[in-house]
Each structure stands twice: as structure tokens, then as C-alpha cells.
Protein backbone atom coordinates (compact mmCIF):
# COMPACT_ATOMS: atom_id res chain seq x y z
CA UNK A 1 75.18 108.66 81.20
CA UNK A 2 71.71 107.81 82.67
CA UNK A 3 70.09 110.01 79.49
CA UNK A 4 72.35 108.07 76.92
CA UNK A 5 71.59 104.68 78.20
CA UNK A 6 68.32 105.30 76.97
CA UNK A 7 69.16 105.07 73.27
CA UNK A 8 66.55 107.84 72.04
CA UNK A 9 67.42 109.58 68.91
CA UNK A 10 67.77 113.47 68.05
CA UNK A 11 64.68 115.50 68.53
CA UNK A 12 63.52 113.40 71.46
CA UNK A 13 61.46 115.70 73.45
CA UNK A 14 62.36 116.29 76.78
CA UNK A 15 61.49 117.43 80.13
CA UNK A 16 63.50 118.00 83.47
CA UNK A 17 61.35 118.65 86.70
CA UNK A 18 63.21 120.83 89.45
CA UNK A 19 65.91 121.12 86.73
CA UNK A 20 68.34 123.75 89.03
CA UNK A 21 70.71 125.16 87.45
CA UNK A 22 70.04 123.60 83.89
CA UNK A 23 73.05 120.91 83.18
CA UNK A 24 71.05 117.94 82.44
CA UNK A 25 69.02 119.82 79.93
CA UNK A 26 72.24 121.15 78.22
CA UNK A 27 73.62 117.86 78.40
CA UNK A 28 70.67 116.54 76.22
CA UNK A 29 70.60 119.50 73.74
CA UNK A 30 74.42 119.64 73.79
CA UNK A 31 74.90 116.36 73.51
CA UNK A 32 72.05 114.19 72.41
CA UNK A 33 70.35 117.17 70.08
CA UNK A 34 67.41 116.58 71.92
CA UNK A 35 64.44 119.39 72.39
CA UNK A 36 64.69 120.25 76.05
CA UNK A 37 62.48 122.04 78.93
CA UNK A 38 62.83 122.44 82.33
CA UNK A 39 60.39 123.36 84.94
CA UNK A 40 61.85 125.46 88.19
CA UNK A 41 60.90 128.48 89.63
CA UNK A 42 64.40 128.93 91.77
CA UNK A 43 66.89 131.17 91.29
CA UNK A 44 69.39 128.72 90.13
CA UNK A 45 66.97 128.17 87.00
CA UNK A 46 67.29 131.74 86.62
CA UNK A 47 71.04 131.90 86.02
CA UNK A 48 71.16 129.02 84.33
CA UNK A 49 68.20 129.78 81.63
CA UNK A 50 70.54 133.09 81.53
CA UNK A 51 74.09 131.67 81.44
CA UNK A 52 73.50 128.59 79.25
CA UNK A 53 70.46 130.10 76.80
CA UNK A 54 68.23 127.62 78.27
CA UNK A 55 64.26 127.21 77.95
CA UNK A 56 63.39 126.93 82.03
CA UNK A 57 59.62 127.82 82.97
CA UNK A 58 59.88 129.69 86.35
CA UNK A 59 57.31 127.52 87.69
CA UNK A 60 56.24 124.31 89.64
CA UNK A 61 55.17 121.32 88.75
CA UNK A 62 51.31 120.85 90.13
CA UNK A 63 49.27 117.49 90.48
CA UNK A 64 46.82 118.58 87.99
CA UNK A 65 49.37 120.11 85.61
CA UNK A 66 48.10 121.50 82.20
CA UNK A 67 51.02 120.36 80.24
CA UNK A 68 50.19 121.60 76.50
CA UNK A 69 52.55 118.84 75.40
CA UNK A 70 53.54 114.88 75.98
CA UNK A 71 57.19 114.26 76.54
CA UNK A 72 59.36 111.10 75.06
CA UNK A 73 61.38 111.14 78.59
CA UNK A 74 60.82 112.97 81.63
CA UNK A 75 64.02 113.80 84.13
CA UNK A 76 63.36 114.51 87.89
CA UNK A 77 66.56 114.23 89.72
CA UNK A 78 66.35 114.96 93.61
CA UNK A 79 62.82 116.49 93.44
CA UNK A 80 60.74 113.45 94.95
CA UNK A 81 61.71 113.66 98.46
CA UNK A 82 60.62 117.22 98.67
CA UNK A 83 57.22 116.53 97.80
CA UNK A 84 54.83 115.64 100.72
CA UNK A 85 52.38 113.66 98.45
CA UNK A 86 54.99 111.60 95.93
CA UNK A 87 52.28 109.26 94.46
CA UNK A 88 50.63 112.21 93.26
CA UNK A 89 53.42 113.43 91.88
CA UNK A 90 54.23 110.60 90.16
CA UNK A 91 50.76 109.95 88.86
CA UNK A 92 51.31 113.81 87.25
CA UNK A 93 54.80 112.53 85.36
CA UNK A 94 53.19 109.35 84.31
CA UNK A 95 50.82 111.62 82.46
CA UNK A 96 53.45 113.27 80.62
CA UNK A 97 55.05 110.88 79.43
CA UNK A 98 53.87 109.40 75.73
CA UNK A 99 52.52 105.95 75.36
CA UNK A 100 56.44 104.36 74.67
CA UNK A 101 57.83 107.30 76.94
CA UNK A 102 60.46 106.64 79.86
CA UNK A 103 60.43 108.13 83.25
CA UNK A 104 64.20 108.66 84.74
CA UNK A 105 64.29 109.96 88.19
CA UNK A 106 67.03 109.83 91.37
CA UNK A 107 65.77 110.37 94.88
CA UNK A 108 68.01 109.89 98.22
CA UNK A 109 68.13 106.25 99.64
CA UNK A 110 66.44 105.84 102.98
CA UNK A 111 68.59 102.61 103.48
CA UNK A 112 71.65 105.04 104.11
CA UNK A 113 70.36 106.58 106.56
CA UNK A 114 72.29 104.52 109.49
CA UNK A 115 74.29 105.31 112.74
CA UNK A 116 77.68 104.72 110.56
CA UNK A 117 76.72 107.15 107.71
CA UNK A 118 79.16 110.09 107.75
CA UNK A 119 77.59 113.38 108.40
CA UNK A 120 78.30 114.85 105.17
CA UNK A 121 76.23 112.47 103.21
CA UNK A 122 73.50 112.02 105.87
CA UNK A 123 72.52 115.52 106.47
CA UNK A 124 71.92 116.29 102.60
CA UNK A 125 70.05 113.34 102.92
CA UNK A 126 67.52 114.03 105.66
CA UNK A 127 67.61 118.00 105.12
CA UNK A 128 65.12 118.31 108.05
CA UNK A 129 62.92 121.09 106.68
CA UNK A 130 63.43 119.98 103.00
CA UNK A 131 63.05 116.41 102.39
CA UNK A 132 58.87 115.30 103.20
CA UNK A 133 59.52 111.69 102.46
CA UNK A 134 62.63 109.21 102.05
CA UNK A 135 61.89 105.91 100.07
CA UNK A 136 63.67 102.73 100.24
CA UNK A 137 64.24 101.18 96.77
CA UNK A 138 60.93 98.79 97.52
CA UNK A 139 58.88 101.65 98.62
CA UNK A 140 60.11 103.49 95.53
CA UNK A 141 58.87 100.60 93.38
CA UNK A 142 55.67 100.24 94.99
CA UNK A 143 54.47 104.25 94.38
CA UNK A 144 55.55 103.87 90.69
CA UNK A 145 53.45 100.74 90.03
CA UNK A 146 50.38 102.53 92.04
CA UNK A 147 51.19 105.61 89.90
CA UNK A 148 50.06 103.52 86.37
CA UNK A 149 53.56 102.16 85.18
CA UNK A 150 53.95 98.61 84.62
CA UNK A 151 57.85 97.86 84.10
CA UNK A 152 59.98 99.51 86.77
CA UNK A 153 63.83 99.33 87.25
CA UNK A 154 65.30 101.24 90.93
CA UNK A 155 68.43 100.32 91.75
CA UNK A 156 70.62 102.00 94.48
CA UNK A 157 74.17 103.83 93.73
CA UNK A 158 75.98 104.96 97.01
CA UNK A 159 73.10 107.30 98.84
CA UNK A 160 70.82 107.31 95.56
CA UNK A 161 67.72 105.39 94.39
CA UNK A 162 68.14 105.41 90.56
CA UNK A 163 64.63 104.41 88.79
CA UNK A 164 63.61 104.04 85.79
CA UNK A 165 59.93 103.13 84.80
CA UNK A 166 57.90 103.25 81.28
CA UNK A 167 60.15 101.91 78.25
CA UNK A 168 62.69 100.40 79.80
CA UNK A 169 66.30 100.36 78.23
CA UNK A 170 68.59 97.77 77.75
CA UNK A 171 71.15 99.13 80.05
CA UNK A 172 74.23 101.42 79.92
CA UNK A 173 77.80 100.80 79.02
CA UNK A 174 79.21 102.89 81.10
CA UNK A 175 80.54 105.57 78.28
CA UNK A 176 81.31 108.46 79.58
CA UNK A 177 82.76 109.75 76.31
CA UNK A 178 79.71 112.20 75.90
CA UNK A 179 80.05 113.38 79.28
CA UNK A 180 83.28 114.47 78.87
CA UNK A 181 82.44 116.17 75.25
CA UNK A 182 79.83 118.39 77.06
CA UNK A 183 82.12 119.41 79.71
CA UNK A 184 84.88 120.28 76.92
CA UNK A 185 81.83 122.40 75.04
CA UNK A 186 80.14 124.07 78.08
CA UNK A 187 83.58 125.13 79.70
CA UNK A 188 84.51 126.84 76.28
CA UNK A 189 81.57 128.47 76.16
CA UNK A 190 81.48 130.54 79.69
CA UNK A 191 84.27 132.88 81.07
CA UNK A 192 87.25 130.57 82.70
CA UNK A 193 87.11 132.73 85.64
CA UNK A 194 83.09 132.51 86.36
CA UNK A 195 81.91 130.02 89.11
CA UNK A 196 80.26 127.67 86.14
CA UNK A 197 83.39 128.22 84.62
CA UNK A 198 85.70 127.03 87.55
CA UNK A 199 83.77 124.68 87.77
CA UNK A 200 83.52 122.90 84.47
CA UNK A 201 86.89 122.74 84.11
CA UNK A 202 87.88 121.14 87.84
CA UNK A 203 85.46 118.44 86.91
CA UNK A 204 87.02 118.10 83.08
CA UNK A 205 90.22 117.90 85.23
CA UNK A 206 88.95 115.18 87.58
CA UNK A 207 87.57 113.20 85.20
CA UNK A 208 90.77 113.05 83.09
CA UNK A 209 93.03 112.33 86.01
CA UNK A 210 90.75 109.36 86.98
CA UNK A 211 90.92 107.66 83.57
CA UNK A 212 94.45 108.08 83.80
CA UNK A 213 94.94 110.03 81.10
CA UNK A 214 97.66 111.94 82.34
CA UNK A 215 98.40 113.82 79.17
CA UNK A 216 94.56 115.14 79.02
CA UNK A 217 94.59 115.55 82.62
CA UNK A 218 97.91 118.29 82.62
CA UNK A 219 96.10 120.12 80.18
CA UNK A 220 92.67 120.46 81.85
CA UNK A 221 94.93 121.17 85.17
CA UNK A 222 96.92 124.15 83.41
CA UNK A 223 93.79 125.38 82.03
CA UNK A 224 91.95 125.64 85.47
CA UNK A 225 94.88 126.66 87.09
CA UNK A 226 95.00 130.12 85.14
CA UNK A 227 92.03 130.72 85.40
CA UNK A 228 92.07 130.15 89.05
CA UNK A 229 94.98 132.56 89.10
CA UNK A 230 93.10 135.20 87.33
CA UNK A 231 89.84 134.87 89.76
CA UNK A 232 91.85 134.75 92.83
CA UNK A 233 95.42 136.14 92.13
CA UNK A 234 97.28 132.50 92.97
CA UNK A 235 97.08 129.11 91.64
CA UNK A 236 95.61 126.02 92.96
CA UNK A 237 98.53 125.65 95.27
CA UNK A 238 98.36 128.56 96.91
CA UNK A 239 95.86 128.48 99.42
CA UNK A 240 96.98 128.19 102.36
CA UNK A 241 95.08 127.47 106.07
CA UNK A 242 92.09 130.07 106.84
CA UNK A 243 92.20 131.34 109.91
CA UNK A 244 89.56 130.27 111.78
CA UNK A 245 86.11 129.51 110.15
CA UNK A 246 84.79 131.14 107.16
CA UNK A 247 81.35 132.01 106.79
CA UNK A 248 80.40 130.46 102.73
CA UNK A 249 79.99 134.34 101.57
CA UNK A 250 83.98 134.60 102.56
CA UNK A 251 85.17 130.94 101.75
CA UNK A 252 83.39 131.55 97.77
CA UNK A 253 85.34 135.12 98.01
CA UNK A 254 88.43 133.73 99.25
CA UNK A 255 89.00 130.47 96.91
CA UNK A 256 87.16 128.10 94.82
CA UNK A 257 84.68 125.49 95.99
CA UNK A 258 86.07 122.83 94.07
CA UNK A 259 89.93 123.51 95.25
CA UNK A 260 89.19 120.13 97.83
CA UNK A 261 88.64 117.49 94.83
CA UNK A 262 90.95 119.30 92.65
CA UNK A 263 94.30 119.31 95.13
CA UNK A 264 93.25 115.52 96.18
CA UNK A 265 93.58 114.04 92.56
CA UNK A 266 96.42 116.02 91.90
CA UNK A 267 97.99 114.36 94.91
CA UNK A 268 96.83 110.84 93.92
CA UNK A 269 98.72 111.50 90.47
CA UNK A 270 101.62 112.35 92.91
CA UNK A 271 101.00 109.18 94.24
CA UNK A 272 101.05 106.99 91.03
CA UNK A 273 104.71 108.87 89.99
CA UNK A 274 105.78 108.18 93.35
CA UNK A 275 106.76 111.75 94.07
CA UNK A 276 105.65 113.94 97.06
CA UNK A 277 102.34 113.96 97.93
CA UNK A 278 101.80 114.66 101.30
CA UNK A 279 101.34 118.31 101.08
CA UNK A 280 98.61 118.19 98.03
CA UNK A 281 96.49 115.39 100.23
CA UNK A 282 96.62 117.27 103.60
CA UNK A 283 95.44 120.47 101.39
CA UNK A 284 92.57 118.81 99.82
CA UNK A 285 91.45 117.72 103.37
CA UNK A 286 91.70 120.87 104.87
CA UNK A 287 90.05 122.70 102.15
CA UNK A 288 87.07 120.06 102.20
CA UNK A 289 87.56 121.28 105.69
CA UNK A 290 87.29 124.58 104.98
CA UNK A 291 83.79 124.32 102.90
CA UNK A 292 81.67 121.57 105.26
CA UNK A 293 82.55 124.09 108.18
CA UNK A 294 80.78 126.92 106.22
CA UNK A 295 78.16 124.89 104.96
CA UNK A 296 77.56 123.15 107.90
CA UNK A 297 77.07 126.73 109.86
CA UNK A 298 74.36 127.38 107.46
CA UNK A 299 72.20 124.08 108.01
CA UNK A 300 74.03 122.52 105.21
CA UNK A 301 77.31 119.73 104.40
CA UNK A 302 78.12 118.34 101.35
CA UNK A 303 79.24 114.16 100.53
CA UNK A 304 81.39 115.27 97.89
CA UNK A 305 83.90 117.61 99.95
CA UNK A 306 83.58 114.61 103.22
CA UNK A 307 84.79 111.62 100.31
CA UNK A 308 87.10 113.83 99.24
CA UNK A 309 88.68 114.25 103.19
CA UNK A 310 88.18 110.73 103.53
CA UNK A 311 89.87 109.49 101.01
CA UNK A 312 93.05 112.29 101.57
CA UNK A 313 93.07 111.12 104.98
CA UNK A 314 93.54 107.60 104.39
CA UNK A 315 96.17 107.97 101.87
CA UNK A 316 97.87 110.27 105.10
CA UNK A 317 97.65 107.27 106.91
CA UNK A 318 98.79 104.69 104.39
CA UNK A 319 102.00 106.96 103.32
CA UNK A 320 102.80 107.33 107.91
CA UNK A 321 102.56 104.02 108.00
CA UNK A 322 105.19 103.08 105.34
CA UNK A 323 107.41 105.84 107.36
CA UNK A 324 106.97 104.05 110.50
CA UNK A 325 105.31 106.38 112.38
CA UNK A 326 103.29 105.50 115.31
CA UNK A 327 99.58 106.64 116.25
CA UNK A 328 98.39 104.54 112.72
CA UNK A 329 95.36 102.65 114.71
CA UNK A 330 94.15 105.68 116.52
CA UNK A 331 94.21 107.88 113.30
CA UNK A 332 92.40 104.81 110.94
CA UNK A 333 89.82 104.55 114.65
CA UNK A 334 90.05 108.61 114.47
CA UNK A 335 88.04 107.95 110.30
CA UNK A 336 85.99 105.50 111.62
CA UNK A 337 84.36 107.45 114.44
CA UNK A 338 83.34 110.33 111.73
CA UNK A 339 82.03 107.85 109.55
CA UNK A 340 84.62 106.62 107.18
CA UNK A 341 84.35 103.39 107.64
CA UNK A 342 85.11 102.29 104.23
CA UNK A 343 88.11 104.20 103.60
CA UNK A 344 89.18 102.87 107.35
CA UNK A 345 89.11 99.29 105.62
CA UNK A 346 91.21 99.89 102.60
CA UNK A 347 93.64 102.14 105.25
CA UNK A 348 93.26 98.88 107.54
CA UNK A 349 94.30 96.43 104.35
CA UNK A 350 97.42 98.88 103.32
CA UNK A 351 98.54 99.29 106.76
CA UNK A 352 98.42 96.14 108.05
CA UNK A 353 100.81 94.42 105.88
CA UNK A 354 103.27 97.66 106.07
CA UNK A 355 102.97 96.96 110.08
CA UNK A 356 103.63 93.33 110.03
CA UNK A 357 106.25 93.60 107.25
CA UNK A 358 108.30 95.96 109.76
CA UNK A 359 107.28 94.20 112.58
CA UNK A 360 105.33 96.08 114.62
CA UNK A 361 102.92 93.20 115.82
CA UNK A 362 101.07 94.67 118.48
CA UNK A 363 99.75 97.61 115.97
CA UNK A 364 98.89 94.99 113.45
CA UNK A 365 96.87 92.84 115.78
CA UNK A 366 94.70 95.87 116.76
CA UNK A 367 94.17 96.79 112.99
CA UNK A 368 93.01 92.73 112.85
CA UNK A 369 90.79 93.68 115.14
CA UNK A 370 88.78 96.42 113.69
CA UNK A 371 88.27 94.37 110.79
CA UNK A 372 84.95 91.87 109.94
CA UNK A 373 86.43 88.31 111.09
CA UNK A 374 86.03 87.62 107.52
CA UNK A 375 87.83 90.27 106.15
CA UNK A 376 90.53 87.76 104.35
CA UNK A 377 89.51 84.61 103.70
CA UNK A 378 90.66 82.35 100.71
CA UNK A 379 88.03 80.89 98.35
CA UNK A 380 88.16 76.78 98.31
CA UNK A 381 87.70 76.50 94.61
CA UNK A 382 88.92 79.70 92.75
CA UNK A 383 92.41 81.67 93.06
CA UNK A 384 93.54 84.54 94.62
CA UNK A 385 94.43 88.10 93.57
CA UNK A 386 97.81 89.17 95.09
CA UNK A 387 96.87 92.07 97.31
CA UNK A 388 94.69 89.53 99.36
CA UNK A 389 97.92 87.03 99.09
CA UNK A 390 99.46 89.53 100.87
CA UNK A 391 96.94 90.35 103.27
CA UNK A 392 96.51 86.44 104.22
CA UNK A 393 99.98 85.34 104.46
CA UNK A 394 101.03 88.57 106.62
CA UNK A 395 98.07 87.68 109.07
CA UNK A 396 99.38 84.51 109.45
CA UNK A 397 103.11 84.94 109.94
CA UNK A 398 101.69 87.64 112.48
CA UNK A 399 99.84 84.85 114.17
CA UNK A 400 103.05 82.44 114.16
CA UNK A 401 105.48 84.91 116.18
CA UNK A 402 102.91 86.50 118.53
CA UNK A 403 103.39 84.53 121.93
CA UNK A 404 99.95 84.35 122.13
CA UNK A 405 99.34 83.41 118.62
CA UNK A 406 96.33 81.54 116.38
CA UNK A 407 99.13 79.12 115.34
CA UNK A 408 96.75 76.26 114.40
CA UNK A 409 94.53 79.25 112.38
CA UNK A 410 97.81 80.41 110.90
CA UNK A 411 98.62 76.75 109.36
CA UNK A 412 95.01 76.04 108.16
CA UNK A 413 95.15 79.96 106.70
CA UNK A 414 99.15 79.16 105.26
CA UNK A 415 97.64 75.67 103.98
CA UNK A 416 94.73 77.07 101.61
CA UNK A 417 96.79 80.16 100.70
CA UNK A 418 99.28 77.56 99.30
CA UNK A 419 96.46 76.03 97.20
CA UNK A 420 95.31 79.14 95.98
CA UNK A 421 98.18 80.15 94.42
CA UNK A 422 98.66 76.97 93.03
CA UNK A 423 95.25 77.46 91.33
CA UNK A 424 96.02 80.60 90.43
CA UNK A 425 99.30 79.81 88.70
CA UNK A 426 97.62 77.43 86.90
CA UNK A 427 94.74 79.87 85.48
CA UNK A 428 97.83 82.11 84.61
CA UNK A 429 97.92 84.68 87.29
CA UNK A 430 101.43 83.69 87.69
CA UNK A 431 102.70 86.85 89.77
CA UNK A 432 101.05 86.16 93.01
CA UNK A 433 102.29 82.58 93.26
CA UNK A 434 105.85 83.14 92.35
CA UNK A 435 106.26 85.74 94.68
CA UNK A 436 104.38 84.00 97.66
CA UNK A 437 103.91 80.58 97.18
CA UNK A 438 107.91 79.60 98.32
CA UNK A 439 107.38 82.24 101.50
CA UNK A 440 103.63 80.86 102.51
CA UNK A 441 105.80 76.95 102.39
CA UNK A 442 108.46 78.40 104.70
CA UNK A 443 106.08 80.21 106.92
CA UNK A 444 104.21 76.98 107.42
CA UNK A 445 106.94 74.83 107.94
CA UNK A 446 108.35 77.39 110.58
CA UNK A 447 104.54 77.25 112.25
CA UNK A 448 105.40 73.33 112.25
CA UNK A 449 108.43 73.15 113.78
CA UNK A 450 107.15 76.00 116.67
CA UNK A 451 104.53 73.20 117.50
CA UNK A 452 107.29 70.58 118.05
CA UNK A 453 106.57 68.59 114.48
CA UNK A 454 109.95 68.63 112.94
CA UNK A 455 109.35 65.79 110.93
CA UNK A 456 105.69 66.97 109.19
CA UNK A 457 107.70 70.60 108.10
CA UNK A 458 110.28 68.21 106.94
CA UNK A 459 107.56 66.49 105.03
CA UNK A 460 106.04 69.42 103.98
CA UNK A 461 108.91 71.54 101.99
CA UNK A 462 109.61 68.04 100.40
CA UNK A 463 106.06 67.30 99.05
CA UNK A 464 105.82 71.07 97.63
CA UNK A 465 109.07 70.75 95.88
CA UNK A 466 108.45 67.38 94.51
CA UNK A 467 104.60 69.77 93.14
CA UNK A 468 106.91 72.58 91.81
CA UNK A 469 108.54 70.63 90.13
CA UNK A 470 105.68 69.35 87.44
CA UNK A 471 105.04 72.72 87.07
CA UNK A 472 107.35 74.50 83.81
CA UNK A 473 108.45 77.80 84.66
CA UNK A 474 107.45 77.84 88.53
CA UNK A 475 110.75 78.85 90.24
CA UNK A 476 112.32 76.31 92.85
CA UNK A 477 113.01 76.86 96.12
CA UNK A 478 115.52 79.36 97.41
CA UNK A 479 117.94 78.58 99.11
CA UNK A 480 117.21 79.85 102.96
């Protein structure tokens, strides 16, 4: 997507520094019909210059380089943080590049690199041994402006420093239509079976299920299924626990290293058709499991496999909670600890109203409690979408039948929930308010007559019937 957001034609030339394995340069040739090289001298260029037919010089790049050749984009993806003098480096690329050429390249983000980063993303990141130098997105700037190159772009995705300096684009549009082509192409054009095959076609599968195009996502599912079956002699379903941990030479012998990602948005599909789903997510988290243990015994982890466990573990969580089970605050303070704080919150959202709705109180508080203090408050001016509706009006009927209740919080929060909806209602988002707007009155006039003013909840249902009334097609009250 980065390469097509550039908006250069066919026959662009093109170079990728430390190009691994060789994807982004078939991407371009596949997919652009641009006139690719790559530069790396490991052996992951070497089976992918084999495999994919690709032209990859077994070599580094140097600071005084003798390219034969200027480039119309150069690519360096991950290479700048193993490099112990980057301006030089960069000073090198800038002299690739023609006169209207753009530079593209990602690097990890030294802002991520914080006490609640989860281990899986934060040891890729420092790679002590590997990585020479970690730049912030304003250090990143700074070298590329010293290096010779006037208009500079870095933004930060996640744990990534994207820049791009030189001819700047326009921007992207987010199409991922080519991306998807290529992966349709390349995973017809290797053996099913093969690693790059496998592969391929789990992230053809992925991609399909998160669009949501189920139809397109059961066939790229039956596809790598088979040929799962054929490599391994069972499907994706049928891997159970390992006992004990694998070294990576037996986990890659035993099953496939995308089987994590794959099982997880299978069970989110589950999810969506409301069928079981519990035995797909607590698969996918025990196979990303599975793989950070043998990585990790090597030196190594890997983000992908921990958002993957992450995100299987807090839909485990969400699903106990709408069984009733107990244990849901030490499980979501369980995520948190291992640095998934982010999934805790949306966990901590889903949960919370499932715990207040059945009235477990005490459970509810404590999830309050892990959250920001801000974590739902109600614009003065605009409306409100109906998940935080929810969230807001369950936080303050908590408040109103705890003994030791916010009760004058709960009114104020009842009061410009109220308002809200109103708002909202009249922007057209009528769902939220005809579905809360009656219970948020009846809450507040409850939290009125708990504080001994009869008369001012009297007051109160009779003003917001005498509003509801002016406005066609808002339901009246029910009768309670």
C-alpha cells in the first residue's frame, strides 16, 4: 500500500535495501510492473531470488556505494536501526535516488519502547545485538534533512516510524485491492504445501475474513486448510496442546507458524454468527503460545503471534463474563500485567456493562477502577455513539445502588447523557436515544428520590415528557 500511494507508473525503477525474502520487490513487479532490485546478502534473499525468480544482489549496501544506476524510489524497510552510522546511510540512499525520486523507508519507533509495552513487540524492537540505533519520529526527521532531502513526511503506525522523504505523494487511500491481487498471484504460483505457500494463503485468508467477506474468506480457508492437511496430515483444527515446549526446529515440523492468526479469525467469524467460539480462540492463544515460547528460547518473540493472544484472550474474557463467571477482574489485571493494556480496555468496556447489567456491583466497581478517570465522558456539544451510552448510563446506575455511591456524579453523568441523546436523535442517530433516553430519565429520577427530592424527580419525568413530546417519532414513556 505504501508503494502504491506513490502513484509512479510501470517501468518505475526500483530498489529495496535489506530486501529479505523478496515480497516487496514482487509486489512492485507483480503488481505495479515496475523494474525491481534488491540488495541482501542473507540467506532469506537466497530463497527468495530462488523461489520467486527474483533479481537480489547477495551483497550490502556500503556508504560509498558504486551504484551503476539512479533509482525512481528506493525501499528500506527495517534496515536503519541495524546500521551504527544511519546518517551515512542515508546520505548513500539520497544518492540513489533521481532528482524527482522518493525515498520510502520503516524503522522501529523508539517512543514504544516503555515499561507497558508487551514483550513480544518490545524485544523485536530493541534486538540487543541487532538494532545500533532506535529513532524517535523527530530524530528520524532530523538525519533525513542532514542527509540532503528537503521535504520529509515520518509518521508513526503502532511500533513503526513510516518516512517518506524526496517527492512526496499526495497520500494513500487505503486500497488494499492490489495487495490482495498479489497474494491471490504469488500463492498460485508456489506449492500449497511449501512454507511461502502456507503462508500466502493464511494471510489471503485473514485478510478476507477482516473485510468481512465471508464468501471470499470460506474459500481462502478451504484452500489453506488442504493444504495444511497435506503438509501435516490434519487440518487447521487439529492441533492440539504440545507437550511441553517446543524448540522452533520441532514447532515448524510439528504445525504451521501461522495456525495462531489463522484459528483466532476463524473464531471471531464464530463470533459474528454467534456460534461457538470458545474452543477456536483458546487455540489461537495457545498456539501463539506455542511459537513466542520457541522463539523466545532462541533470543527472539514475535508482536504478531502476542496481538494475536491478546486479542483471543480478551474475547475469553468478554464471552465468561456474559456466562457469569467469576475471576473477570483478575483475568482482564492477569492482560494487563503482560502488557495488554489496550485489549484490557476494550475487555474493561464489554465487561463492565455485562457486570452491572447482572448485577454484580462490586466486580464492576473494580473494572471502574482500572480505567483512566476519563474513560467515559459525554461531549457538551456533540452526540453520543451507543456503545458509550451504554457504558455511561451503566456507570451511573452502578453509582446510584452502591451504598457508598457517587450519587451526585451519577445525576450530573444521567443529566448530560440525557442531552446527548437528545442531540443525537436530532442529528439522526435515532437508535441510541430510543433505547436509552426513557431508562437514563428513570435512572435519574430514582437517584432523586434516593436523595430525599421527591418533588424535583416528579418535576423531572414531567419536563422530559412534555420534550418528547415535540419530537415526531420519539417513543413516549413506558409505562413502569
Amino acid at each position: 500500500m505504501r508503494l502504491a500511494a506513490l502513484g509512479r507508473p510501470a517501468g518505475t525503477r526500483y530498489l529495496e535495501i535489506g530486501c529479505g525474502f523478496g515480497l516487496g520487490l514482487d509486489i512492485a513487479r507483480r503488481t505495479l510492473g515496475w523494474e525491481v532490485t534488491g540488495l541482501d546478502p542473507s540467506p532469506f534473499a537466497a530463497a527468495g531470488r530462488d523461489l520467486l525468480a527474483l533479481p537480489i544482489a547477495p551483497r550490502y549496501l556500503l556508504p560509498d556505494d558504486p551504484l551503476t544506476e539512479s533509482f525512481d524510489v528506493v525501499h528500506a524497510s527495517e534496515v536503519l536501526e541495524h546500521v551504527a552510522d544511519p546518517l551515512a546511510m542515508l546520505k548513500t540512499l539520497h544518492r540513489a535516488l533521481r532528482a524527482d525520486g522518493t525515498l520510502v523507508l520503516t524503522t522501529p519507533a523508539a517512543e514504544l519502547i516503555t515499561p507497558e509495552t508487551g514483550e513480544g513487540l518490545l524485544i523485536p524492537l530493541l534486538s540487543p545485538g541487532w538494532h545500533m540505533v532506535i529513532q524517535t519520529a523527530a530524530s528520524l526527521e532530523m538525519l533525513l534533512r542532514r542527509a540532503g532531502f528537503t521535504k520529509v513526511r515520518v509518521a508513526r503506525e503502532g511500533a513503526q516510524l513510516i518516512a517518506v522523504a524526496g517527492t512526496l505523494p499526495p497520500g494513500s487511500d487505503g486500497d488494499r485491492a492490489p495487495y490482495l491481487a498479489w497474494l491471490e498471484a504469488a500463492s498460485v504460483a508456489v506449492p500449497p504445501s511449501s512454507d511461502l505457500g502456507l503462508g500466502l494463503r493464511a494471510r489471503l485468508y485473514r485478510e478476507r475474513s477482516a473485510a468481512g467477506d465471508m464468501a471470499a474468506a470460506a474459500a481462502a480457508w478451504d484452500e489453506l486448510d488442504a493444504a495444511v492437511a497435506a503438509r501435516f496430515g490434519r487440518g487447521i483444527e487439529g492441533f492440539e496442546a504440545a507437550p511441553g515446549t517446543l524448540t522452533l526446529e520441532a514447532l515448524v515440523a510439528r504445525e504451521p507458524v501461522c495456525l495462531a492468526g489463522v484459528l483466532l479469525h476463524r473464531g471471531l467469524e464464530a463470533l459474528q454468527r454467534a456460534e461457538p467460539a470458545e474452543h477456536l480462540l483458546a487455540a489461537a492463544a495457545a498456539a501463539a503460545g506455542r511459537l513466542r515460547a520457541a522463539l523466545r528460547a532462541v533470543g527472539s518473540d514475535d508482536g504478531d503471534a502476542e496481538e494475536v493472544a491478546f486479542v483471543a484472550t480478551r474475547e475469553l474474557i468478554v464471552l465468561a463474563a456474559s456466562r457469569g463467571e467469576d475471576g473477570i477482574v483478575g483475568r482482564i489485571e492477569a492482560m494487563i500485567a503482560t502488557g495488554g493494556l489496550r485489549h484490557a480496555e476494550v475487555a474493561c468496556r464489554a465487561c463492565f456493562v455485562t457486570l452491572v447489567n447482572r448485577g454484580a456491583l462490586d466486580e464492576a466497581r473494580r473494572i471502574d477502577a482500572l480505567m483512566p478517570p476519563d474513560w467515559c465522558t459525554i461531549s457538551d456539544t456533540g452526540p453520543i455513539q451507543h456503545a458509550d451510552a451504554s457504558l455511561v448510563y451503566c456507570r451511573a446506575v452502578m453509582e446510584l445502588q452502591l451504598a457508598d455511591g457517587r450519587r451526585r456524579d451519577a445525576l450530573e453523568w444521567l443529566r448530560a447523557l440525557r442531552a446527548a441523546l437528545l442531540r443525537g436523535f436530532a442529528a439522526g442517530d435515532t437508535a441510541a436515544a430510543t433505547i436509552l433516553y426513557w431508562p437514563a430519565t428513570e435512572a435519574a429520577a430514582l437517584g432523586l428520590r434516593m436523595a430525599g427530592e421527591k418533588g424535583a424527580a416528579a418535576a423531572l419525568i414531567r419536563e422530559a415528557e412534555l420534550r418528547i413530546a415535540q419530537l415526531p417519532g420519539f417513543p413516549s414513556r413506558p409505562m413502569t
